[in-house]
Protein backbone atom coordinates (compact mmCIF):
# COMPACT_ATOMS: atom_id res chain seq x y z
CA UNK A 1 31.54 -33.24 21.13
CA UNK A 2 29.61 -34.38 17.52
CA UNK A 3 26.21 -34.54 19.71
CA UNK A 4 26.27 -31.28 21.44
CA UNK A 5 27.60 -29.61 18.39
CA UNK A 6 24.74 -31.18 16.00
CA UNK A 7 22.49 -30.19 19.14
CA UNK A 8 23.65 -26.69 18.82
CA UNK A 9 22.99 -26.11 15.13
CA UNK A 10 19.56 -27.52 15.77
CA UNK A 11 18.86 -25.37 19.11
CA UNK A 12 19.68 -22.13 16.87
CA UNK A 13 16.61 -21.46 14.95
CA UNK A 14 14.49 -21.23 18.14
CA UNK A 15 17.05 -20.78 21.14
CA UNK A 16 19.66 -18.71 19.29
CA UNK A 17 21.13 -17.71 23.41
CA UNK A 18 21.93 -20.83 24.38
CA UNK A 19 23.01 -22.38 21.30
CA UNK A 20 25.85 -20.46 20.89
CA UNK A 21 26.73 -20.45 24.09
CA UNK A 22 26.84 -24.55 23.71
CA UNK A 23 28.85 -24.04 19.99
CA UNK A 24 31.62 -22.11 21.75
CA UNK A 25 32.21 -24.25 24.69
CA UNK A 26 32.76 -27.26 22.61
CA UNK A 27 34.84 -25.50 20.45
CA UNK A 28 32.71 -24.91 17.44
CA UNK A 29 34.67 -24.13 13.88
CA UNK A 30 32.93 -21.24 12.67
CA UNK A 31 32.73 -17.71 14.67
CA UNK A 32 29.25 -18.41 14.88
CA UNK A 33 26.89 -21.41 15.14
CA UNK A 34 24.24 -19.24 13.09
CA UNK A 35 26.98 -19.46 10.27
CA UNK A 36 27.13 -22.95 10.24
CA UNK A 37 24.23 -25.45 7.81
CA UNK A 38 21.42 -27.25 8.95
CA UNK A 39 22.80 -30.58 9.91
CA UNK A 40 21.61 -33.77 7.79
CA UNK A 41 19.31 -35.75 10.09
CA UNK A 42 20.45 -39.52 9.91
CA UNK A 43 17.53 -41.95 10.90
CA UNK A 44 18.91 -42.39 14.64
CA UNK A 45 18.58 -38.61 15.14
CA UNK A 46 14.72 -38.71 14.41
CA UNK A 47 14.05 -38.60 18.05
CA UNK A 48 16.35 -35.95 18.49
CA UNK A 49 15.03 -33.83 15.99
CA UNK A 50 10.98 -34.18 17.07
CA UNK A 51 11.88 -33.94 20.78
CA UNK A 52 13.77 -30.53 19.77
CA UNK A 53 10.23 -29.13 17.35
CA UNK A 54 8.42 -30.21 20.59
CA UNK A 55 10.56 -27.76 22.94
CA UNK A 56 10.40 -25.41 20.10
CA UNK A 57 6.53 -24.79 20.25
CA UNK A 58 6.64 -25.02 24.51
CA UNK A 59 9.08 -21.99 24.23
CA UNK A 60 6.79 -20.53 21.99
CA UNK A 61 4.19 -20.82 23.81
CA UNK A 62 5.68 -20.34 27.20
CA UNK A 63 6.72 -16.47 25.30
CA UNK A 64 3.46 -15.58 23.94
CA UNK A 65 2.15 -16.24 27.93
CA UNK A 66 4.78 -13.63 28.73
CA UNK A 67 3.69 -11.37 26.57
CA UNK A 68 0.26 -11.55 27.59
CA UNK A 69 0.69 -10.99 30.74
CA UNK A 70 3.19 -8.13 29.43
CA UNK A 71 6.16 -9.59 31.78
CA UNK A 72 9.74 -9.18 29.92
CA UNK A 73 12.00 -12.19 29.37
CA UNK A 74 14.65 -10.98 31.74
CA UNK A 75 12.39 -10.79 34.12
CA UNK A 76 12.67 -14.40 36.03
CA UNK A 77 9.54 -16.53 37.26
CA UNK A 78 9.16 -19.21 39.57
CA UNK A 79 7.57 -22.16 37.18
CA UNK A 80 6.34 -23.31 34.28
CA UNK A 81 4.29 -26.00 33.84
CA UNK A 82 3.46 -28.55 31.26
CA UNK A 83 0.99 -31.31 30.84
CA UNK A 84 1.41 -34.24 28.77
CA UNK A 85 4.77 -36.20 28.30
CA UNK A 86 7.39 -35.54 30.34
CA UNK A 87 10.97 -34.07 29.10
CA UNK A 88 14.01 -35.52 29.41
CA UNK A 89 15.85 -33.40 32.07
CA UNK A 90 18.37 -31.97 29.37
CA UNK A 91 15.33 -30.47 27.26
CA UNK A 92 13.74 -29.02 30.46
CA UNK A 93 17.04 -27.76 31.34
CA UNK A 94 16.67 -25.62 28.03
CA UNK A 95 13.13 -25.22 28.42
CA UNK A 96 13.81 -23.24 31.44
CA UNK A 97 16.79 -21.72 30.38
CA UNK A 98 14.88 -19.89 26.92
CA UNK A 99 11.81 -18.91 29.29
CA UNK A 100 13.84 -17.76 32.13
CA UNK A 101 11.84 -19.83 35.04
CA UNK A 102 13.33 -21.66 37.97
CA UNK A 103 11.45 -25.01 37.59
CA UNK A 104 9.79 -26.68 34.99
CA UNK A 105 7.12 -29.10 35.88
CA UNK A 106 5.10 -31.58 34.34
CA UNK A 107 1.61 -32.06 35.69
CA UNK A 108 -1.15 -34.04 35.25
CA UNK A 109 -3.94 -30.92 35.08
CA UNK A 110 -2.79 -27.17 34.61
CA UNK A 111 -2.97 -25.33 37.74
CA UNK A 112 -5.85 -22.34 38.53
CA UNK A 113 -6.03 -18.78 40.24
CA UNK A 114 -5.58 -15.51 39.52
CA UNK A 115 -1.30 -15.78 39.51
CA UNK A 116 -1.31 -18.09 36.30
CA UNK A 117 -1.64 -17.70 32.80
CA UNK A 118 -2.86 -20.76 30.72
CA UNK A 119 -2.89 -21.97 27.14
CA UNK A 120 -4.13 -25.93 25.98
CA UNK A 121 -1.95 -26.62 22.79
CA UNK A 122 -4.17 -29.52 22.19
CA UNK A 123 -6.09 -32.37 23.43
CA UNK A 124 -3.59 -33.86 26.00
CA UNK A 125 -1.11 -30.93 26.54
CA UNK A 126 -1.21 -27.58 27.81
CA UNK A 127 1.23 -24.88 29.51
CA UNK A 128 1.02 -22.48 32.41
CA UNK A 129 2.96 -19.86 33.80
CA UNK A 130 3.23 -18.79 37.40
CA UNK A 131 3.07 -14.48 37.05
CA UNK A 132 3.55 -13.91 40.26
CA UNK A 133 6.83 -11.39 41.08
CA UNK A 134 8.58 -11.61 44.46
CA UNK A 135 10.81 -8.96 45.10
CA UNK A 136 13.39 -11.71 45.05
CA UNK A 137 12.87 -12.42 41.55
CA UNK A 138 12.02 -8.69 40.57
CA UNK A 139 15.76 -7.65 42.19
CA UNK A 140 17.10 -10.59 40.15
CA UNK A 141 15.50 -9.45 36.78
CA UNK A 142 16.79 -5.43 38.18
CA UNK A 143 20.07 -7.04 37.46
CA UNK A 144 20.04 -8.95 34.52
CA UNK A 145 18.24 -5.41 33.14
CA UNK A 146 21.59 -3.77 34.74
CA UNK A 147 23.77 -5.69 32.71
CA UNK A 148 22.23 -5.64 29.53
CA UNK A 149 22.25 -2.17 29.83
CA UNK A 150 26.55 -2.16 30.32
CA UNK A 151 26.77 -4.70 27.74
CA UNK A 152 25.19 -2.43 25.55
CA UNK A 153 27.01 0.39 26.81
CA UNK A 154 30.31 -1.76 25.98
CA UNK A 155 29.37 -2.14 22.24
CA UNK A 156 28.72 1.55 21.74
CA UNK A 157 32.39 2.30 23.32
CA UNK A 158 33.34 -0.85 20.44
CA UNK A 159 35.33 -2.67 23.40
CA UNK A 160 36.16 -6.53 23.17
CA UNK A 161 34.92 -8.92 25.51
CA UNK A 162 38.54 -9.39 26.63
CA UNK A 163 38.15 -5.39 27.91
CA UNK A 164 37.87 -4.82 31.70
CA UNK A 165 37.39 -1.34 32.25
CA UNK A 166 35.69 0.70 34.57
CA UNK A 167 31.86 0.95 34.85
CA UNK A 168 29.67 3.92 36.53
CA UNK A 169 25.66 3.25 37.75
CA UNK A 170 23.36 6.04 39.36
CA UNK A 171 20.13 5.89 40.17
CA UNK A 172 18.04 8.31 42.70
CA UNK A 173 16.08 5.37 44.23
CA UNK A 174 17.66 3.61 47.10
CA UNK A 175 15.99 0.30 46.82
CA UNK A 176 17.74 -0.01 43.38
CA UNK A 177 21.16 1.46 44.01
CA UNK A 178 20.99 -1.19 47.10
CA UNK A 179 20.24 -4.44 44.78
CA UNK A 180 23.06 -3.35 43.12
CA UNK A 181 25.11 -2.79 45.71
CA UNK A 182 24.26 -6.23 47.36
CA UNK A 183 25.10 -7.85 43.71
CA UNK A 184 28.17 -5.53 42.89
CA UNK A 185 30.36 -8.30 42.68
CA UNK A 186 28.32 -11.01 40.29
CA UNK A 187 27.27 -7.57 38.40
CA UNK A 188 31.26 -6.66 38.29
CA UNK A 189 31.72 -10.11 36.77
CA UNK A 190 29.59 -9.94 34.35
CA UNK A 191 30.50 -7.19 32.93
CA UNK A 192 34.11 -7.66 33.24
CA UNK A 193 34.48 -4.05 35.20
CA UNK A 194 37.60 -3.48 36.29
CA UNK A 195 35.63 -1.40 38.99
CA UNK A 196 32.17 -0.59 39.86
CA UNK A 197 31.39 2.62 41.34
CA UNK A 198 27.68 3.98 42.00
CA UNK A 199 28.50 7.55 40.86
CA UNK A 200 29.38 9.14 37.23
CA UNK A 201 32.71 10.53 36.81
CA UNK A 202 32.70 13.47 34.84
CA UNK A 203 34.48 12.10 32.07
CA UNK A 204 33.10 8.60 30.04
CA UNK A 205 33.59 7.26 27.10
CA UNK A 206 30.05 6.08 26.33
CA UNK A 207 26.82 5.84 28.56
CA UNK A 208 23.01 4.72 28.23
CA UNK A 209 20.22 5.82 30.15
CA UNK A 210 16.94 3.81 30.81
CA UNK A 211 14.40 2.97 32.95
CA UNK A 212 13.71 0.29 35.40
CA UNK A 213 10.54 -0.30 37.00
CA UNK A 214 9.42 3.90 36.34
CA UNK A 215 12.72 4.63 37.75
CA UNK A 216 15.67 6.81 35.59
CA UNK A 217 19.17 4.75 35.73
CA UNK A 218 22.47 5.40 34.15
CA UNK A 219 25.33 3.74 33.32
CA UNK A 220 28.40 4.70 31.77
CA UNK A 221 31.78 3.15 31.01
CA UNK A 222 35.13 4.86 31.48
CA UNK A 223 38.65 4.42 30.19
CA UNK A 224 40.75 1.23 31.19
C-alpha cells in the first residue's frame, strides 16, 4: 500500500487520470492525491523516481505526436512505439494508459510510412505513433466521447457519483445511434444510468449538445 501510494503522488504531476484513480483504490487519506505533498525521495527510490521523469517526457512526447497529427486523446490507437531501453511492464502499462494506445512496443529502429508520426528525443531513443483509425477504434473513441459528454452533463445537474438516474442520447445518424446501441450496456455502466433511452423526453433536468465526427448529438439527463 506505501509503494503504490508514494507511486501515486509521484504519477500526479504528469498523469493526474490515473493517479488518482491508484490513490483511491488503496485508500488514500486525503480527498485528493493532488492535495497531498511531494513525497521525500529516500536513496532506494532513486530508480523509482528517474524511471517515472523518463515516462514523463514519453507521454509528453507521445501527446505532442497527437496533436500533430490533430487526433484527440480519447480517441484510441493501435501502438506506440519506443526505441531505446525497454520499460518495465508496470510503466508501459501507464505509458499506454496516459496515451490511450493498445500496445506499447519497444523497437530497435522507429517504424516508416505514411500511417506514423515520428519524433528522435535523442541519440539512442525515439517514439512513434501508429495514426491510423479503424472504425473499430473510431466507434470506441465515439464512446468514450459519449460518456464524457453525460459525465459532464451529470455535473451541470450537480448529481453525486452515487446518482443513477436516467440518461437520454439522439443523434440523426444511424451509424452512431447504432455504436451506441451495440455499447448501451458498458455506456449504461459508466455512467451509472438507471436507463438509457435513444430519444429526449420532453422534460430534463440538464443536457449538452456536441458534435462527433461533423455529426450533432445530444444528451440529456432526467430525474431519478
Amino acid at each position: 500500500r506505501h509503494v503504490l501510494l508514494t507511486l501515486s503522488k509521484l504519477l500526479a504531476p504528469f498523469t493526474p487520470f490515473f493517479a488518482e484513480n491508484v490513490y483511491s483504490r488503496v485508500g488514500g487519506p486525503m480527498e485528493s492525491v493532488h492535495l497531498e505533498s511531494w513525497p521525500t525521495v529516500q536513496p532506494t527510490e532513486t530508480k523509482l523516481v528517474d524511471a517515472m521523469r523518463n515516462v514523463r517526457s514519453l507521454v509528453e512526447a507521445g501527446h505532442a505526436l497527437r496533436e500533430q497529427s490533430t487526433i484527440r486523446v480519447r480517441q484510441p490507437l493501435s501502438q506506440f512505439v519506443i526505441t531505446g531501453k525497454k520499460l518495465e511492464p508496470g510503466l508501459a502499462q501507464i505509458l499506454q494508459e496516459e496515451l490511450n494506445v493498445k500496445e506499447v512496443i519497444t523497437a530497435k529502429a522507429l517504424p516508416t510510412g505514411r500511417e506514423w508520426v515520428r519524433q528522435e528525443l535523442s541519440a539512442e531513443s525515439g517514439v512513434a505513433l501508429d495514426t491510423t483509425i479503424t472504425d473499430e477504434l473510431r466507434y470506441e473513441g465515439w464512446v468514450r466521447e459519449l460518456i464524457r459528454a453525460v459525465n459532464d452533463v451529470r455535473k451541470q445537474a450537480k448529481l453525486m457519483p452515487k446518482d443513477t438516474v436516467p440518461v437520454f442520447v439522439a443523434t440523426d445518424n444511424e451509424t452512431i445511434r447504432g455504436v451506441f446501441l451495440h455499447q448501451s450496456e458498458k455506456i449504461a455502466t459508466e455512467v451509472r444510468a438507471s436507463q438509457l433511452t435513444f430519444q429526449l423526453p420532453e422534460t430534463r433536468i440538464a443536457e449538452k449538445k456536441f458534435v462527433l465526427d461533423g455529426v450533432k448529438v445530444t444528451v440529456a439527463v432526467g430525474k431519478a
